[in-house]
PDB file of N, CA and C in Angstrom:
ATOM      1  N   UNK A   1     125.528 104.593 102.003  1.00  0.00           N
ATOM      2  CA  UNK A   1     125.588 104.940 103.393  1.00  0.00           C
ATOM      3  C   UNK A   1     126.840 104.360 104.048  1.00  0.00           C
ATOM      4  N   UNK A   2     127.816 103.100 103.340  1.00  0.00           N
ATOM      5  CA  UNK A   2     128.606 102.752 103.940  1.00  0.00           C
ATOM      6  C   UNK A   2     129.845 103.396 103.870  1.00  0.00           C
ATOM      7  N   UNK A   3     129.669 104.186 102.650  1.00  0.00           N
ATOM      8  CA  UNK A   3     131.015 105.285 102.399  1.00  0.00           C
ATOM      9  C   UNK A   3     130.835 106.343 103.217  1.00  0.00           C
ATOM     10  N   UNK A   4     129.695 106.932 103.348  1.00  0.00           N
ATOM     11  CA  UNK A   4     129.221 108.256 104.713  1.00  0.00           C
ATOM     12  C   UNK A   4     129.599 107.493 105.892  1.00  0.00           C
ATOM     13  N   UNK A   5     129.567 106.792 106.283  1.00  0.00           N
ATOM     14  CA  UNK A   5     129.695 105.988 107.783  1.00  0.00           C
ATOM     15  C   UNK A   5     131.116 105.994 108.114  1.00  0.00           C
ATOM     16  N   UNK A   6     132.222 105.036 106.696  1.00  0.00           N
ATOM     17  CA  UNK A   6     133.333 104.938 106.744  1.00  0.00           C
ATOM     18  C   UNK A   6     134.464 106.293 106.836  1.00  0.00           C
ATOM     19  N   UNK A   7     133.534 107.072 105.755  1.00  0.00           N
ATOM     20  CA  UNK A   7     134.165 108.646 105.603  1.00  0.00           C
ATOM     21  C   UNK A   7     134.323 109.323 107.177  1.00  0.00           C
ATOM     22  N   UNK A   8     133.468 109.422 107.732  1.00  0.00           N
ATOM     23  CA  UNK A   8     133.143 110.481 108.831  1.00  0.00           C
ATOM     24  C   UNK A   8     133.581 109.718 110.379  1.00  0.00           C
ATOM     25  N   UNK A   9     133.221 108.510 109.816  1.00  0.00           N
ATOM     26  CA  UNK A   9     133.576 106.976 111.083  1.00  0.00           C
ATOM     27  C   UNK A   9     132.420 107.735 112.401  1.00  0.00           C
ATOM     28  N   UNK A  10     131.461 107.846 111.583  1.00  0.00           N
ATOM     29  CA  UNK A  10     130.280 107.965 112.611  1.00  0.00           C
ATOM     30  C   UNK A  10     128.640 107.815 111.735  1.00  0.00           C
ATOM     31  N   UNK A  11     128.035 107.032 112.604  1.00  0.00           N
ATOM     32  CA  UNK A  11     126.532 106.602 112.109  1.00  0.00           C
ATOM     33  C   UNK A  11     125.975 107.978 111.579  1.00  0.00           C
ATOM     34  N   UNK A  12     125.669 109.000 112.535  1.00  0.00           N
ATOM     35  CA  UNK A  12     125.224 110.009 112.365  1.00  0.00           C
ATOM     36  C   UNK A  12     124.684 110.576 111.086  1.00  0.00           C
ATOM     37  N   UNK A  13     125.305 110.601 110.088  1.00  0.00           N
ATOM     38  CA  UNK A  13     125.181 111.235 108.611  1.00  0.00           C
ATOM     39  C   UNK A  13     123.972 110.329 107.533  1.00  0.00           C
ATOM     40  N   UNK A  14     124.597 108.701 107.678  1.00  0.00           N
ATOM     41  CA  UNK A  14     124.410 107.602 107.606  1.00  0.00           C
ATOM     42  C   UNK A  14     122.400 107.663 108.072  1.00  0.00           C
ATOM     43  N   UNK A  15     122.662 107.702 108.974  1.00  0.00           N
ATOM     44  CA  UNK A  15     121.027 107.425 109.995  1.00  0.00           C
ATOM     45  C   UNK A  15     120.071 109.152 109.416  1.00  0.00           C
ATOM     46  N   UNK A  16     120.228 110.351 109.901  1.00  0.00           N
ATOM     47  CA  UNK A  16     119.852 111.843 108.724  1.00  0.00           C
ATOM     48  C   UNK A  16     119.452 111.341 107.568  1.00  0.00           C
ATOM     49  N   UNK A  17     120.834 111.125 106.800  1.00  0.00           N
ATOM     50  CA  UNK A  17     120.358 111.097 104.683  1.00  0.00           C
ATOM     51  C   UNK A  17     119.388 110.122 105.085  1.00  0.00           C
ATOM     52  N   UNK A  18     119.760 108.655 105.616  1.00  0.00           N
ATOM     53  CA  UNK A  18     118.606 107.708 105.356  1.00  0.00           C
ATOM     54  C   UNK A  18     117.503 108.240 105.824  1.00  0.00           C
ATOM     55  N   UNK A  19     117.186 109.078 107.235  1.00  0.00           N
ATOM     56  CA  UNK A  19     115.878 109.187 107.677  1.00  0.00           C
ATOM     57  C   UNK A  19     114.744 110.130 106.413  1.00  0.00           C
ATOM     58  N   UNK A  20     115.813 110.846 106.310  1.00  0.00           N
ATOM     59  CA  UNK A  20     115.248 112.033 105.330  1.00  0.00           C
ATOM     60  C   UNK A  20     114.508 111.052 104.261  1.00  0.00           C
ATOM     61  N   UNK A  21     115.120 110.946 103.511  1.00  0.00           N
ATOM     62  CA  UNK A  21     114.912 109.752 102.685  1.00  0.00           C
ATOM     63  C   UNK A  21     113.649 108.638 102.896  1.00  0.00           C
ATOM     64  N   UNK A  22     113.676 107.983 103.939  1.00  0.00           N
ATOM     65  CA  UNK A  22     112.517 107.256 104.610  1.00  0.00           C
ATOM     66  C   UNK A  22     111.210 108.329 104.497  1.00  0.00           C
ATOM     67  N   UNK A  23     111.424 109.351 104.995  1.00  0.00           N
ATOM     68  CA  UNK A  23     110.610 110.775 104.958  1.00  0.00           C
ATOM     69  C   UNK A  23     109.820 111.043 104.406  1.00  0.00           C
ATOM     70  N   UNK A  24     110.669 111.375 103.202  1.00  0.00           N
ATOM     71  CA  UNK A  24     110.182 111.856 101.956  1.00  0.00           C
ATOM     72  C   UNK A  24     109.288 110.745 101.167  1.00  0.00           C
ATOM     73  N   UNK A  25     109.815 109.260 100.772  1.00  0.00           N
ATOM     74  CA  UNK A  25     109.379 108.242 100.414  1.00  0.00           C
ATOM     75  C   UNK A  25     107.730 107.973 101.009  1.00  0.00           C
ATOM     76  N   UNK A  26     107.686 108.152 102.237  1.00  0.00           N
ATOM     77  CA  UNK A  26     106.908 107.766 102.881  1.00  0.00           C
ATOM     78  C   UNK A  26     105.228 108.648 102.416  1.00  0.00           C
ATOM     79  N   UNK A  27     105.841 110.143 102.638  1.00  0.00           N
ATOM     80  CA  UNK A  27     104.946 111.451 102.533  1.00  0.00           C
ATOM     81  C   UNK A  27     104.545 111.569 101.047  1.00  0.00           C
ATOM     82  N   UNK A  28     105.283 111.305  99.894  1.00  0.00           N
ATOM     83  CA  UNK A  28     105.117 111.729  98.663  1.00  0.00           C
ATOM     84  C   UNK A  28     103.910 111.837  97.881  1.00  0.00           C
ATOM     85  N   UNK A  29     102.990 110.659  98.386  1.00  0.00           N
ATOM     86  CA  UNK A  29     101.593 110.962  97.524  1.00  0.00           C
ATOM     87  C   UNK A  29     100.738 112.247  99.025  1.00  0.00           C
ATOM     88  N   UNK A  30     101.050 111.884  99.975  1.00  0.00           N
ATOM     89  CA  UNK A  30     100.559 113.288 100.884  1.00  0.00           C
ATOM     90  C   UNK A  30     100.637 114.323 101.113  1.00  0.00           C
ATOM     91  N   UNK A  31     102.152 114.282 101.009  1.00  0.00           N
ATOM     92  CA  UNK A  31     102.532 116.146 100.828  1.00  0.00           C
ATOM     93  C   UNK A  31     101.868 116.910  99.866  1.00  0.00           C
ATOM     94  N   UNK A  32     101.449 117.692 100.512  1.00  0.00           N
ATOM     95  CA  UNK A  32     101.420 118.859  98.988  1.00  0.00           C
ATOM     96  C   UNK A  32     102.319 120.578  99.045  1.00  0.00           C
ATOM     97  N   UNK A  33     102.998 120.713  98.273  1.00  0.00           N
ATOM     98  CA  UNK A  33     103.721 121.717  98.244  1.00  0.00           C
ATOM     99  C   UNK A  33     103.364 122.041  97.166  1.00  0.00           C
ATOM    100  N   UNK A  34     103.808 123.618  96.926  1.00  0.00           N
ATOM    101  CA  UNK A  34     103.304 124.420  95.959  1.00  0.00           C
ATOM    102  C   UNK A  34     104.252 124.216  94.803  1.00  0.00           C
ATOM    103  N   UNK A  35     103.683 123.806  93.589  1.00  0.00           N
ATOM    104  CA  UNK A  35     104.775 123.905  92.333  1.00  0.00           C
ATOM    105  C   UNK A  35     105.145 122.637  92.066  1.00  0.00           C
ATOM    106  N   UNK A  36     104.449 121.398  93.430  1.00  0.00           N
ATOM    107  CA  UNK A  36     104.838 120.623  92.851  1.00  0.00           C
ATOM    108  C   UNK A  36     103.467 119.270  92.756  1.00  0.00           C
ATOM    109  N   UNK A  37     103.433 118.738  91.200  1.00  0.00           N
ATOM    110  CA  UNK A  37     102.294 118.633  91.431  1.00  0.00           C
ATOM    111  C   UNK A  37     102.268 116.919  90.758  1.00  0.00           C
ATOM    112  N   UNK A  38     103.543 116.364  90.449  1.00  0.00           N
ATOM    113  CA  UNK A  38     103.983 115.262  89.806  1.00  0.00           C
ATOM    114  C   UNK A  38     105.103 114.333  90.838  1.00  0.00           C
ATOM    115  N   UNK A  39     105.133 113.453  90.853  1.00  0.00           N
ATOM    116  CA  UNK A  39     106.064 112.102  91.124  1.00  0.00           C
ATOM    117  C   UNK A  39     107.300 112.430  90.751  1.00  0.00           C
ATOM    118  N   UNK A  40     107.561 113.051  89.727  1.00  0.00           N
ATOM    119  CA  UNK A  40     108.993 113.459  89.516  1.00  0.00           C
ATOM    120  C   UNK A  40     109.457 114.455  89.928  1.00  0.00           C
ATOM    121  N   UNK A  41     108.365 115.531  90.067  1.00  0.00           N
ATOM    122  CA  UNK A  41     109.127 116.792  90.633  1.00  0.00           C
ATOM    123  C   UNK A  41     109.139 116.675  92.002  1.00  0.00           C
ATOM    124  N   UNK A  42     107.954 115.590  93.222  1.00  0.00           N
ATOM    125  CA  UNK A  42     108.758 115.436  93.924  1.00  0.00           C
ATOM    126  C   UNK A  42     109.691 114.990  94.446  1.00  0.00           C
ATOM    127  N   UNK A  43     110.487 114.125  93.285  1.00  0.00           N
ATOM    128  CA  UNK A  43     111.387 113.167  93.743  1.00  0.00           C
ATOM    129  C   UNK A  43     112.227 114.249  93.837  1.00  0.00           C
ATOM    130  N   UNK A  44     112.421 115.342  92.790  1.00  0.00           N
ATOM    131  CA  UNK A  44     113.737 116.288  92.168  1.00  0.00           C
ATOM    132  C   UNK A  44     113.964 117.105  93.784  1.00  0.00           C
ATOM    133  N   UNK A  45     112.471 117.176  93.996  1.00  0.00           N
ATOM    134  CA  UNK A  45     112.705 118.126  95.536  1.00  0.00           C
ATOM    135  C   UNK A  45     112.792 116.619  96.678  1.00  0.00           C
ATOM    136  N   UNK A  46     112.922 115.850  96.768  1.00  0.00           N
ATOM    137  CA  UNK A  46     113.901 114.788  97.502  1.00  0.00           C
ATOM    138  C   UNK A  46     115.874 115.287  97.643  1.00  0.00           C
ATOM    139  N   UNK A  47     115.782 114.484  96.258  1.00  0.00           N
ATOM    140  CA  UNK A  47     116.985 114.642  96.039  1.00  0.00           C
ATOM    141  C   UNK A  47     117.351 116.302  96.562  1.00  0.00           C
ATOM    142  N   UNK A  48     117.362 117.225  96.131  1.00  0.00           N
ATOM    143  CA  UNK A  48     117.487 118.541  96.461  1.00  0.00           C
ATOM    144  C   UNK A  48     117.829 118.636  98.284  1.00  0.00           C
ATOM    145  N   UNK A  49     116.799 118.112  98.855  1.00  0.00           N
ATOM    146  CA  UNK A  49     116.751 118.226 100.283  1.00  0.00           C
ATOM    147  C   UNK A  49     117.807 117.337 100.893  1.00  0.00           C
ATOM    148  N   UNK A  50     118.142 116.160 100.266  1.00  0.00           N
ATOM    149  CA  UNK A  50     119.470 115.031 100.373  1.00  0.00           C
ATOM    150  C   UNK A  50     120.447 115.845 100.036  1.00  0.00           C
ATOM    151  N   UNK A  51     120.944 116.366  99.004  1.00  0.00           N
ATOM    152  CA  UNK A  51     121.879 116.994  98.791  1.00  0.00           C
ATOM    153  C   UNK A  51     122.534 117.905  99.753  1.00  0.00           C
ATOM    154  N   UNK A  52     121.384 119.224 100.120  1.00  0.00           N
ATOM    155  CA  UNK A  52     121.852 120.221 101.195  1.00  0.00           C
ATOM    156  C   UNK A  52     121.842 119.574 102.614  1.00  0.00           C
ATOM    157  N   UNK A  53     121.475 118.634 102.930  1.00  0.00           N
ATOM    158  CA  UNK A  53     121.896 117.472 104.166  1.00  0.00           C
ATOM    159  C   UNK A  53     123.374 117.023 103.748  1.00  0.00           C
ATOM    160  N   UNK A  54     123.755 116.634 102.712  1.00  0.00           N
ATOM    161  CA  UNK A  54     124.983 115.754 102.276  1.00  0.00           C
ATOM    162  C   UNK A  54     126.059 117.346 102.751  1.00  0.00           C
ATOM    163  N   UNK A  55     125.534 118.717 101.981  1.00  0.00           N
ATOM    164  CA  UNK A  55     127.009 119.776 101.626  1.00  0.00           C
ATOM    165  C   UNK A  55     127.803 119.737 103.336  1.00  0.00           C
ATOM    166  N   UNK A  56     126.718 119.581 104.765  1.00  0.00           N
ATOM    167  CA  UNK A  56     127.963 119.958 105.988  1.00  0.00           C
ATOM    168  C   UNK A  56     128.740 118.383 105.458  1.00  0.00           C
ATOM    169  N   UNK A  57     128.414 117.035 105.214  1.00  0.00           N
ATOM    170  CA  UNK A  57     129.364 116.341 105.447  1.00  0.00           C
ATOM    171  C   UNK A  57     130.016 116.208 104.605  1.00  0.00           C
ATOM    172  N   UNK A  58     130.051 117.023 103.088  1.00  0.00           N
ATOM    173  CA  UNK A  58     131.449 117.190 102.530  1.00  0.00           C
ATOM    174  C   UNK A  58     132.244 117.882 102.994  1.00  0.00           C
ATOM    175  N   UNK A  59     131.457 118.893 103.987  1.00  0.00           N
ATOM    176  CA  UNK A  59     132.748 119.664 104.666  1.00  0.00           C
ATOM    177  C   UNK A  59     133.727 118.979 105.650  1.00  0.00           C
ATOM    178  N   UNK A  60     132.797 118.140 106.383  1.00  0.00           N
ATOM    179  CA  UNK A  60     133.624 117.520 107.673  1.00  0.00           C
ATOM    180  C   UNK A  60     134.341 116.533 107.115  1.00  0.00           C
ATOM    181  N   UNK A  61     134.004 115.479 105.750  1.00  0.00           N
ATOM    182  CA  UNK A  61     135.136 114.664 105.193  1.00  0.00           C
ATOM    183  C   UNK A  61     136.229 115.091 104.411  1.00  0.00           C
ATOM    184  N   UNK A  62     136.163 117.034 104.113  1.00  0.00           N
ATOM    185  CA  UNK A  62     136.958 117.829 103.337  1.00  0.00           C
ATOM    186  C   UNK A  62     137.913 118.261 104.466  1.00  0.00           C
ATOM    187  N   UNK A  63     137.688 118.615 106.027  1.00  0.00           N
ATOM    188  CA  UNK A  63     138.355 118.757 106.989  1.00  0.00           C
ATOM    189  C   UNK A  63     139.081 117.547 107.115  1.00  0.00           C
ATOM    190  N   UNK A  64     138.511 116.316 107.486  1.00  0.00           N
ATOM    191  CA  UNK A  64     139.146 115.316 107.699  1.00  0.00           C
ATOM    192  C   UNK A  64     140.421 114.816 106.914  1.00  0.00           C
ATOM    193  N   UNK A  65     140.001 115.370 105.574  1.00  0.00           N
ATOM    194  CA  UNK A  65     141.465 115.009 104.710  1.00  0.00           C
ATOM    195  C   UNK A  65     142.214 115.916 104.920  1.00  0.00           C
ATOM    196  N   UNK A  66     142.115 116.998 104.829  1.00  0.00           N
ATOM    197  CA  UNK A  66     143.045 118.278 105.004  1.00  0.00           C
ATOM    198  C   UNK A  66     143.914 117.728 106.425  1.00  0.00           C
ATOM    199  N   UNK A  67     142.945 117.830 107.747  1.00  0.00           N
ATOM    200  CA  UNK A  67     143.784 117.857 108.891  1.00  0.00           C
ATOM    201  C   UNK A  67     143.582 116.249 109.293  1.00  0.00           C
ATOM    202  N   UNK A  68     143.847 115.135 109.248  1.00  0.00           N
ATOM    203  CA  UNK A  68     143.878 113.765 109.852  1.00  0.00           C
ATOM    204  C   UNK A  68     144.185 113.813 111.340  1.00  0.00           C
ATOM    205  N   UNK A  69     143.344 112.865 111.983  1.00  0.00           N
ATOM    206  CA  UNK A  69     143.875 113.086 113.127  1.00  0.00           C
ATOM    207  C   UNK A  69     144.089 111.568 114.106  1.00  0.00           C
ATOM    208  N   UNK A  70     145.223 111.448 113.844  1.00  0.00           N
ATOM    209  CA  UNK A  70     146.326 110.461 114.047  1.00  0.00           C
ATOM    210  C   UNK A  70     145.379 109.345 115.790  1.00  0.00           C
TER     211      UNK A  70
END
């Protein structure tokens, strides 16, 4: 989280992945979703849901390198 924080130079991203995360951790023996019916597959659908949270802020740290702004 300290490289998302430093990358973007805003909490924002940082405070999301972690909440998500807190989220998911929290819900895992409660949730029930279809297909998934094990500890591992819901971790796989964790991670999964972290990830497509993470793709806008590779974009905005992929902007940031491209255009810097002084």
């Amino acid at each position: 989280m300290c490289l998302v924080t430093v990358q973007t130079k805003s909490l924002f991203w940082a405070i999301i992945i972690h909440t998500a995360n807190d989220f998911f951790s929290t819900m895992a023996p409660t949730i029930q979703l279809p297909g998934i019916t094990t500890t591992a597959q819901f971790q796989i659908f964790e991670i999964i849901i972290i990830i497509i949270l993470i793709a806008p802020l590779s974009i905005t740290i992929r902007d940031q390198v491209d255009h810097p702004h002084h």
